[in-house]
N, C-alpha and C. Protein backbone atom coordinates (compact mmCIF):
# COMPACT_ATOMS: atom_id res chain seq x y z
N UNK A 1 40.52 101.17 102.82
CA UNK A 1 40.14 100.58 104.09
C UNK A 1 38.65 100.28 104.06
N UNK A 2 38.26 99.33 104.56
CA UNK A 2 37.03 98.36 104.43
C UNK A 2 36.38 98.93 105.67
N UNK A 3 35.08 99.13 105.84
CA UNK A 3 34.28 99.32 107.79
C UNK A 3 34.46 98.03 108.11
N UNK A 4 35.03 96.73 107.26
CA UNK A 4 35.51 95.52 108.65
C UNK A 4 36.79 95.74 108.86
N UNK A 5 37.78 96.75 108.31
CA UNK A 5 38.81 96.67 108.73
C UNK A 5 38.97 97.75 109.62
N UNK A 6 37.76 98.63 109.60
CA UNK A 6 38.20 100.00 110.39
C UNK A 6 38.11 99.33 111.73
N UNK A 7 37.37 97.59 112.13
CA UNK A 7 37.21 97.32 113.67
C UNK A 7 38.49 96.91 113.82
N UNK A 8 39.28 96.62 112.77
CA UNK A 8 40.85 95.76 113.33
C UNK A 8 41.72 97.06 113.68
N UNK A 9 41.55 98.62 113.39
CA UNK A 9 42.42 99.49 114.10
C UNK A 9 42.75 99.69 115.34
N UNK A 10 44.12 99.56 115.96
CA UNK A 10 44.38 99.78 116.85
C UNK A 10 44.96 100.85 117.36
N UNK A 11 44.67 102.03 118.94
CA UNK A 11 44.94 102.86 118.94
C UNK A 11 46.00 102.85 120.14
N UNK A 12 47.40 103.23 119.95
CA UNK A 12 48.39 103.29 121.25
C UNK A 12 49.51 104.08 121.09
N UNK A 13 49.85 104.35 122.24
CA UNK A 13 51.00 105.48 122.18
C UNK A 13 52.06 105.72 120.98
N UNK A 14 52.56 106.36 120.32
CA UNK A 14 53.68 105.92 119.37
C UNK A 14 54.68 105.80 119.90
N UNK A 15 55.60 104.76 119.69
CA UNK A 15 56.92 104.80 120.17
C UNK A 15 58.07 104.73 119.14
N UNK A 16 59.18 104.62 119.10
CA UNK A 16 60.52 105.25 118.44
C UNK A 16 60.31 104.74 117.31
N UNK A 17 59.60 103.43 117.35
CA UNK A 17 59.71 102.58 116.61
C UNK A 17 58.81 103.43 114.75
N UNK A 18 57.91 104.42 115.51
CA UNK A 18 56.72 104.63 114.67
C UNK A 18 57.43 106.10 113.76
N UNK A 19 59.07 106.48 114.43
CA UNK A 19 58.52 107.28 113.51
C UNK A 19 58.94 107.97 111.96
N UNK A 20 59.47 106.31 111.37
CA UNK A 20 59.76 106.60 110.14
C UNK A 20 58.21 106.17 109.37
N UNK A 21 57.43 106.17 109.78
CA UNK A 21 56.26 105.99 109.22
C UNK A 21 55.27 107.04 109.73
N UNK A 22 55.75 107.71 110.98
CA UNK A 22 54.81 108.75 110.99
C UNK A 22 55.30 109.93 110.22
N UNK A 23 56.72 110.35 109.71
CA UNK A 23 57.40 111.65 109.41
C UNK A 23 55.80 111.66 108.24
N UNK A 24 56.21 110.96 107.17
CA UNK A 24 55.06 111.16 106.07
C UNK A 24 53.73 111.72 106.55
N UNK A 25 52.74 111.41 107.64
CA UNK A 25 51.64 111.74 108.04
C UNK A 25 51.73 113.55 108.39
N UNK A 26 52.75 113.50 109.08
CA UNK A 26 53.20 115.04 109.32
C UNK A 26 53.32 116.11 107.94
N UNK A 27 54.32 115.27 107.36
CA UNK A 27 53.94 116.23 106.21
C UNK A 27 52.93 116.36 105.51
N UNK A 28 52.14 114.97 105.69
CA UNK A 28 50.59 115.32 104.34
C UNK A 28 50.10 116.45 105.08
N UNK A 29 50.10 116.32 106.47
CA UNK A 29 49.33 117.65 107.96
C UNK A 29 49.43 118.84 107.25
N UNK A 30 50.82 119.16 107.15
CA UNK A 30 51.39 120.53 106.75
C UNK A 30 52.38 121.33 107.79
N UNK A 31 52.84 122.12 107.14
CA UNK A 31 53.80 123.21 107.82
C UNK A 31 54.71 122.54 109.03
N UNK A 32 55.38 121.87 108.33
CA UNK A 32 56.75 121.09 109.25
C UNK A 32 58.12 121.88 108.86
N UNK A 33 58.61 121.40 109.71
CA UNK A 33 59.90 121.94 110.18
C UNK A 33 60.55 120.86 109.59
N UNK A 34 62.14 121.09 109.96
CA UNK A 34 63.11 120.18 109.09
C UNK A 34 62.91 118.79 110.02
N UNK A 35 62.90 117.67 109.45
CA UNK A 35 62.72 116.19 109.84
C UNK A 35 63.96 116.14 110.82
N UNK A 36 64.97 116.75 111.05
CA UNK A 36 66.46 116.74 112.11
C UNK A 36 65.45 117.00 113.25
N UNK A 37 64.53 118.58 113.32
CA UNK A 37 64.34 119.10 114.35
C UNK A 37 62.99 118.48 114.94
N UNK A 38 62.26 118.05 113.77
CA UNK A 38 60.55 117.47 113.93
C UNK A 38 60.90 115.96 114.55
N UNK A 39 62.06 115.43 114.94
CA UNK A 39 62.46 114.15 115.35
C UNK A 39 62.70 113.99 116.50
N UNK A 40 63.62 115.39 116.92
CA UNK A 40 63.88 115.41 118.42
C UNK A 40 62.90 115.71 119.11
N UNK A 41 61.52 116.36 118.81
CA UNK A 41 60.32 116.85 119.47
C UNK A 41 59.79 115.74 119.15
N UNK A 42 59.62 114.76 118.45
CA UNK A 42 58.87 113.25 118.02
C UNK A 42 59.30 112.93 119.83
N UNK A 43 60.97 112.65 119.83
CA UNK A 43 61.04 112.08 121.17
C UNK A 43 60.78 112.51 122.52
N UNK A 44 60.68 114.01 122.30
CA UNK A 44 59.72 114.11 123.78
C UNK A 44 58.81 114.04 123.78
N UNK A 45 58.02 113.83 122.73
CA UNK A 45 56.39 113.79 122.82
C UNK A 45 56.13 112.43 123.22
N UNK A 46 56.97 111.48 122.93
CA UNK A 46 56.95 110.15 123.16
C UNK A 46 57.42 109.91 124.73
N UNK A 47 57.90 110.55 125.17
CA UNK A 47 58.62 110.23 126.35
C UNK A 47 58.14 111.20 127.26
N UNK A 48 57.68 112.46 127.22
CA UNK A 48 57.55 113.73 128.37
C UNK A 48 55.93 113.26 128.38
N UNK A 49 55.74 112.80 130.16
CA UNK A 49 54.28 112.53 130.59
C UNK A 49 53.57 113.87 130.13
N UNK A 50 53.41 115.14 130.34
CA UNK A 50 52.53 115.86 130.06
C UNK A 50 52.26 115.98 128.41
N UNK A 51 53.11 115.15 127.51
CA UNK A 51 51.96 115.11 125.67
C UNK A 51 51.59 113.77 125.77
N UNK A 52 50.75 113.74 124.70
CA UNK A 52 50.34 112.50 124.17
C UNK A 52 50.10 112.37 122.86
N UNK A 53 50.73 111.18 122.51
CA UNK A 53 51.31 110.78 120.96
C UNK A 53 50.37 109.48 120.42
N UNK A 54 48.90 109.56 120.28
CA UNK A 54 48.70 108.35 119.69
C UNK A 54 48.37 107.81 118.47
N UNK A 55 48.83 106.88 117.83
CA UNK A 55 48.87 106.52 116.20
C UNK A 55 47.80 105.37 116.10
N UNK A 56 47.19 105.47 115.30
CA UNK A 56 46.25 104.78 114.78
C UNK A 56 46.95 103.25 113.69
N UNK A 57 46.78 102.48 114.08
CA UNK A 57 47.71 101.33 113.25
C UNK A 57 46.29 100.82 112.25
N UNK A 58 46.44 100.37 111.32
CA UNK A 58 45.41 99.71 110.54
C UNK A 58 46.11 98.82 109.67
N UNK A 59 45.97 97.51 109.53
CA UNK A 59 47.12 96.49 108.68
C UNK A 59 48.57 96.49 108.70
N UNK A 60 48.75 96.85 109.67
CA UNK A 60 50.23 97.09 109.75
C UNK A 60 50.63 98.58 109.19
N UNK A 61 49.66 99.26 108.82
CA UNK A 61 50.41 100.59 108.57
C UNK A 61 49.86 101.85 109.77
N UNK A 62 50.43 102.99 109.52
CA UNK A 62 49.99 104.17 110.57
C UNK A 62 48.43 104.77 109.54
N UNK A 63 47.89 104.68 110.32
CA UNK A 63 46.26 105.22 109.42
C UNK A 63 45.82 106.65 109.63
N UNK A 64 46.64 106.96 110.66
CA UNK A 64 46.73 108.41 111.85
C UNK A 64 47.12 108.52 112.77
N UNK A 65 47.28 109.93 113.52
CA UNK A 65 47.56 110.17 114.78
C UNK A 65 46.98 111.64 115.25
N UNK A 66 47.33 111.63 116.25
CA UNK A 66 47.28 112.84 117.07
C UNK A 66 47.98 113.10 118.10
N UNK A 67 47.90 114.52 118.61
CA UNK A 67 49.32 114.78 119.42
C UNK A 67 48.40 116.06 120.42
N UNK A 68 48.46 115.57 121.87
CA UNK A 68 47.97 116.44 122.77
C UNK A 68 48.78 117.23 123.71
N UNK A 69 48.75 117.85 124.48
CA UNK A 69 49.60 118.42 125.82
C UNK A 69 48.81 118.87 127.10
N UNK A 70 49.00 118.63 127.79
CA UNK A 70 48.64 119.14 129.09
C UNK A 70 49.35 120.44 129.83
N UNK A 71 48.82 121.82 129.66
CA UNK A 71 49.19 122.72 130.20
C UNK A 71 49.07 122.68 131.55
N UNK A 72 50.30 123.64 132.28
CA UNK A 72 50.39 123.56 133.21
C UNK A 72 48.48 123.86 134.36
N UNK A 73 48.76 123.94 136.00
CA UNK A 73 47.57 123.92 135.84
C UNK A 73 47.52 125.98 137.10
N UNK A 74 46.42 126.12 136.36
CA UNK A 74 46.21 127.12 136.92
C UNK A 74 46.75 127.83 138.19
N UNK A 75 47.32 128.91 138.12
CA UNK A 75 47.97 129.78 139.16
C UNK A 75 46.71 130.03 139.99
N UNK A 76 45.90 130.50 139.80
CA UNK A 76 45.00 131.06 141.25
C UNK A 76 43.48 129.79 140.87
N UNK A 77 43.02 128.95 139.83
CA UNK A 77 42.38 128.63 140.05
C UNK A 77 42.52 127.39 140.40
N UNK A 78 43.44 126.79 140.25
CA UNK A 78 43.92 125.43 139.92
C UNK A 78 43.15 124.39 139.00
N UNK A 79 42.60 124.75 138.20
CA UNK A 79 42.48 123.76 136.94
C UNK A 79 43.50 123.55 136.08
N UNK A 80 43.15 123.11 135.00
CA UNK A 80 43.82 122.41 133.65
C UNK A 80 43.36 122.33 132.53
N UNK A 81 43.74 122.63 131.38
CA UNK A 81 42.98 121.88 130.24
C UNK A 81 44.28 121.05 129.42
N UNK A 82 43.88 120.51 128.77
CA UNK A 82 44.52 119.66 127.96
C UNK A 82 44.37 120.18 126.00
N UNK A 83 45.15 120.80 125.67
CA UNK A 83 45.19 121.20 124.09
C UNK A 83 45.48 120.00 123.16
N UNK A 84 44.35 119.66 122.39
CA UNK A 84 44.69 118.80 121.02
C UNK A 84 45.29 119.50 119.40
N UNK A 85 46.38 119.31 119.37
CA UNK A 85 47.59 119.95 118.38
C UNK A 85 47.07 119.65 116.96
N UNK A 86 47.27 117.88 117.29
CA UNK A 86 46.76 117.65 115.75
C UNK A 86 45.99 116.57 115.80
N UNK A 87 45.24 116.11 114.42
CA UNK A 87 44.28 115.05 114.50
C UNK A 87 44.41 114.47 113.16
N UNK A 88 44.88 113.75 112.91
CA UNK A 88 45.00 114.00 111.32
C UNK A 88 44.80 112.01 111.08
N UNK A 89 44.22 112.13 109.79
CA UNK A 89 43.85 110.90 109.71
C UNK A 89 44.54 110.47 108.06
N UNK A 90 44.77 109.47 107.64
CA UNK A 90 45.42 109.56 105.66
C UNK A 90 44.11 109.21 104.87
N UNK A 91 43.89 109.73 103.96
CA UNK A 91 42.76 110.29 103.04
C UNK A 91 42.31 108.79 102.98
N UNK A 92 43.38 107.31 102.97
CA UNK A 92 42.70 106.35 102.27
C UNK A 92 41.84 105.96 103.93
N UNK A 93 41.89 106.24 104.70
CA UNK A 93 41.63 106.09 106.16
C UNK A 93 40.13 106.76 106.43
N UNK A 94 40.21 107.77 105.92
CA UNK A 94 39.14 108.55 106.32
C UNK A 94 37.48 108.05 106.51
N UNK A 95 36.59 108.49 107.40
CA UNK A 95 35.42 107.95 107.55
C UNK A 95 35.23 106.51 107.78
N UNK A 96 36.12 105.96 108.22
CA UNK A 96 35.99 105.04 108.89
C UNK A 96 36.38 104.13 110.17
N UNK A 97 36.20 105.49 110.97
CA UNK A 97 36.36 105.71 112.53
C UNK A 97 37.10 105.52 112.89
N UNK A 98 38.61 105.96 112.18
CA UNK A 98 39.85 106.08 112.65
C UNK A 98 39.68 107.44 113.55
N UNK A 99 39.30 108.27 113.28
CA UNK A 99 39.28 109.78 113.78
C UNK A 99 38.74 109.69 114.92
N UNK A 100 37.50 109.55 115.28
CA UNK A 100 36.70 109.09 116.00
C UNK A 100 37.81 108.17 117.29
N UNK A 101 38.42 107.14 116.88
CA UNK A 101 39.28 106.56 117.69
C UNK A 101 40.10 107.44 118.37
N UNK A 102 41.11 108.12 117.68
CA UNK A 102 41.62 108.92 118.47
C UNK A 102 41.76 110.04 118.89
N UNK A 103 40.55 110.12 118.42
CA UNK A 103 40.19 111.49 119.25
C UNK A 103 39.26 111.22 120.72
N UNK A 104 39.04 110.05 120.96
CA UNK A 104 38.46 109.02 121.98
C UNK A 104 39.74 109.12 122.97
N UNK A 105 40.86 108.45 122.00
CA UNK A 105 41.87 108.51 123.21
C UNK A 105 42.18 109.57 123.48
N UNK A 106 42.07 110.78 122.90
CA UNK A 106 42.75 112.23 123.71
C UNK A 106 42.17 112.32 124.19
N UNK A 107 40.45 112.19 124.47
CA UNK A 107 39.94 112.53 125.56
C UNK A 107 39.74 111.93 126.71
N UNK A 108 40.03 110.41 126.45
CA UNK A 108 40.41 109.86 127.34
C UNK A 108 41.48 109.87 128.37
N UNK A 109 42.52 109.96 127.55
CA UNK A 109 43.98 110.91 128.38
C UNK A 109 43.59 111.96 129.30
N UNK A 110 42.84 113.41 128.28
CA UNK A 110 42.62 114.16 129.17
C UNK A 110 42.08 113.85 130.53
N UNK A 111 40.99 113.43 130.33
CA UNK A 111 39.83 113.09 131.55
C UNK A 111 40.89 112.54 132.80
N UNK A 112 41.32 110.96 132.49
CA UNK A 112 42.55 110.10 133.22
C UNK A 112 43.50 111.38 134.13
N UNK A 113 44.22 112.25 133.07
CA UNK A 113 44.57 113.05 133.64
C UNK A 113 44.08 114.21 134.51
N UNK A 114 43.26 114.26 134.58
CA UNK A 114 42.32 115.31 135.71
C UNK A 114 42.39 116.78 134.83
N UNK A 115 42.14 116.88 133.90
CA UNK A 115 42.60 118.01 133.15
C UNK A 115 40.50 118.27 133.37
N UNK A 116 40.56 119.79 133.13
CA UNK A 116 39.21 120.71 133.42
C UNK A 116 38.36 120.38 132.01
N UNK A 117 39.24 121.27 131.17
CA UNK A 117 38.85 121.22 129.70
C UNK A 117 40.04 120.27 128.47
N UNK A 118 39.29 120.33 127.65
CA UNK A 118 39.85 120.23 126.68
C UNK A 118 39.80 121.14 125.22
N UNK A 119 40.23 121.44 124.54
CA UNK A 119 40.52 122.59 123.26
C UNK A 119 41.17 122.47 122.51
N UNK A 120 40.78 122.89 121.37
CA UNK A 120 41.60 122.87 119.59
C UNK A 120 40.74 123.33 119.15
N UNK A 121 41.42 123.60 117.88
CA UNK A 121 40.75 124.59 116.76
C UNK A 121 41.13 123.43 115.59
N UNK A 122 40.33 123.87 114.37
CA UNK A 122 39.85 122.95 113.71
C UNK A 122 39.93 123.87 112.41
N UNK A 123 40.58 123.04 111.33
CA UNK A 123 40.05 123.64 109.87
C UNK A 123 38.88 123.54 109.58
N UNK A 124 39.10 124.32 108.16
CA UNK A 124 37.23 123.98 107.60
C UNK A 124 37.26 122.78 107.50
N UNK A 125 38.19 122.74 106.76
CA UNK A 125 37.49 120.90 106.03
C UNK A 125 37.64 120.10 107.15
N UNK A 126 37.63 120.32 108.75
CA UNK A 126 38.00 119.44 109.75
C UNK A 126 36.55 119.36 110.26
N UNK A 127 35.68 120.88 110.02
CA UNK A 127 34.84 120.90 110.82
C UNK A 127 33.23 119.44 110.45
N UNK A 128 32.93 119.47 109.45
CA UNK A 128 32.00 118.40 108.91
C UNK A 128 32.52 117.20 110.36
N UNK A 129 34.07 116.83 110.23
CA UNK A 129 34.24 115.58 111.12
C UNK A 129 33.59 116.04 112.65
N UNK A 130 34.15 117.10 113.28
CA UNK A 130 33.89 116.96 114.30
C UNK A 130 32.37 117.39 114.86
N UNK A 131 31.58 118.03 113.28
CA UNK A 131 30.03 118.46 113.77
C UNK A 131 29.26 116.69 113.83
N UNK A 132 30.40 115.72 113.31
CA UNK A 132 29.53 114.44 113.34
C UNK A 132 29.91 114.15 114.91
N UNK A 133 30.68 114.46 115.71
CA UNK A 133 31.24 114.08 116.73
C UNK A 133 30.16 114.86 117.91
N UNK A 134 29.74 115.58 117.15
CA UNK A 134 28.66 116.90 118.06
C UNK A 134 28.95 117.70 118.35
N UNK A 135 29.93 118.29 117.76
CA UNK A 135 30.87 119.53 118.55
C UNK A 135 30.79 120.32 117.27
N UNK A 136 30.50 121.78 117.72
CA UNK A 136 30.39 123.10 116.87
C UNK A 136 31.18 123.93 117.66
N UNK A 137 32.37 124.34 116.96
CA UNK A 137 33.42 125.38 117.03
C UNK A 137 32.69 126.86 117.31
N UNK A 138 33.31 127.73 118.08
CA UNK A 138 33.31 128.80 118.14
C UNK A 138 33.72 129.72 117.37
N UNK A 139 33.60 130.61 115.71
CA UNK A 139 34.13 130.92 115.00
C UNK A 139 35.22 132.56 115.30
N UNK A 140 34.83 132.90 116.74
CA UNK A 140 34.95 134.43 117.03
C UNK A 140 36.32 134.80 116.90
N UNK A 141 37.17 133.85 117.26
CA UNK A 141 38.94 134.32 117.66
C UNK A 141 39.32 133.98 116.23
N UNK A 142 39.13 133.10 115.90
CA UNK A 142 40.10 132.93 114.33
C UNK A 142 38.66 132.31 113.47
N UNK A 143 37.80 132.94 112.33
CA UNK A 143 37.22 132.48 111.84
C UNK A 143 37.27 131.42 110.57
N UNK A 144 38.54 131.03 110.33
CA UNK A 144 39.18 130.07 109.57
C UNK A 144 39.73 128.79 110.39
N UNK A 145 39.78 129.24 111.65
CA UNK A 145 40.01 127.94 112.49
C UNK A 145 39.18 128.02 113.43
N UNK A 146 37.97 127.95 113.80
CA UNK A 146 36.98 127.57 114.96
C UNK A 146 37.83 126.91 116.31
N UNK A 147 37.48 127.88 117.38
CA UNK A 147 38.02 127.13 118.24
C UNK A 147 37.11 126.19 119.10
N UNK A 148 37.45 124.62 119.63
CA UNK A 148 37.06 123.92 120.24
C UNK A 148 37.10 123.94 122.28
N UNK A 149 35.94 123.92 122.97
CA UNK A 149 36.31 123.68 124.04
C UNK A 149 35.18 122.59 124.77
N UNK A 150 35.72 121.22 125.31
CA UNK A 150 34.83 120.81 125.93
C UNK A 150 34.75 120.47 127.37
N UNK A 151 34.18 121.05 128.68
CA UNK A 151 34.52 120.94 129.60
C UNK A 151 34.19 119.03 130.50
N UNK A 152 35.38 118.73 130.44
CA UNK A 152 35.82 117.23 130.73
C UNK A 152 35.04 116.56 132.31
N UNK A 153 34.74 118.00 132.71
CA UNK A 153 33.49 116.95 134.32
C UNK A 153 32.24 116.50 133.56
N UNK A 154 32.03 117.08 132.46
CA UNK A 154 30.71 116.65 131.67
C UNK A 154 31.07 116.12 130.63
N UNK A 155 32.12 115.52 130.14
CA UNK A 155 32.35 114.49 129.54
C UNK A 155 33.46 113.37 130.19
N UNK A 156 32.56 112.34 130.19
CA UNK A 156 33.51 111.50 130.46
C UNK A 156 34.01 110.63 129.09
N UNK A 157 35.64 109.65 129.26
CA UNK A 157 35.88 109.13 127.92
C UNK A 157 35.29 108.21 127.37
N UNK A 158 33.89 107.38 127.52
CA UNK A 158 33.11 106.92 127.30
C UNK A 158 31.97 108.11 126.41
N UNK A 159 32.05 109.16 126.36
CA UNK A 159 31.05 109.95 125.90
C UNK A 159 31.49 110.47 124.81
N UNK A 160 32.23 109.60 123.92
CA UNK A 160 32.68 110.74 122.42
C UNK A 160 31.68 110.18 121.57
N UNK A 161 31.07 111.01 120.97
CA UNK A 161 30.04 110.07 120.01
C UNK A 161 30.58 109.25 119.26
């Protein structure tokens, strides 16, 4: 992928259509379940308003995706945050603001959705991407996965670096 082709990526919901081309992205991810059961959860993620499923298209192929949820919202405080699952981009894709894209749209979702925060945890080799994004993980709960939190009244989806 070329930086003139990283401007022709487009980022939008996945639909049914996407996901004999997304199963592969899942597995480069890791730790999947059988493709019977990882199919029927494909379709509620596609269809149940509280996730969000968006794939990164680049030349006609899937370049990435990511997959969010919106937890319910607080019993006594009434907030929300919104959890980002996965982020995953294909190696020939990488660094050239596919990631960046959609991780724009999850936070865009979030925000849209009135959600408080947003959160994920991050591999090592994830972290370099998102210290370019400006964000430094918290290493205390799992020090192999840094956890992420950014509170969404102080970011709006215009503000991902």
């Amino acid at each position: 992928m070329t930086d003139q082709a990283s401007s022709a990526v487009i980022v939008r919901p996945a639909c049914e259509e996407d996901w004999d081309r997304l199963w592969p992205l899942l597995v480069d991810m890791g730790q999947v379940d059988a493709s019977s059961n990882a199919v029927r959860r494909f379709g509620r993620a596609i269809r149940y308003d509280a996730e969000f499923l968006p794939v990164a298209v680049s030349e006609g192929e899937l370049a990435g995706y990511a997959w969010a949820h919106q937890g319910p919202v607080h019993l006594r405080a009434g907030r929300s945050s919104v959890r980002l699952n996965d982020l995953f981009v294909t190696p020939a894709c990488r660094r050239h603001g596919v990631g960046r894209l959609l991780f724009a749209a999850v936070l865009r979702w979030a925000t849209e959705r009135g959600a408080d925060w947003l959160e994920w945890q991050a591999s090592a080799a994830a972290l370099p991407f998102y210290a370019r994004l400006g964000y430094r993980g918290q290493p205390e709960r799992d020090p192999e996965h840094p956890f992420f939190e950014v509170t969404l009244g102080r970011a709006s989806p215009g503000d991902c670096p």
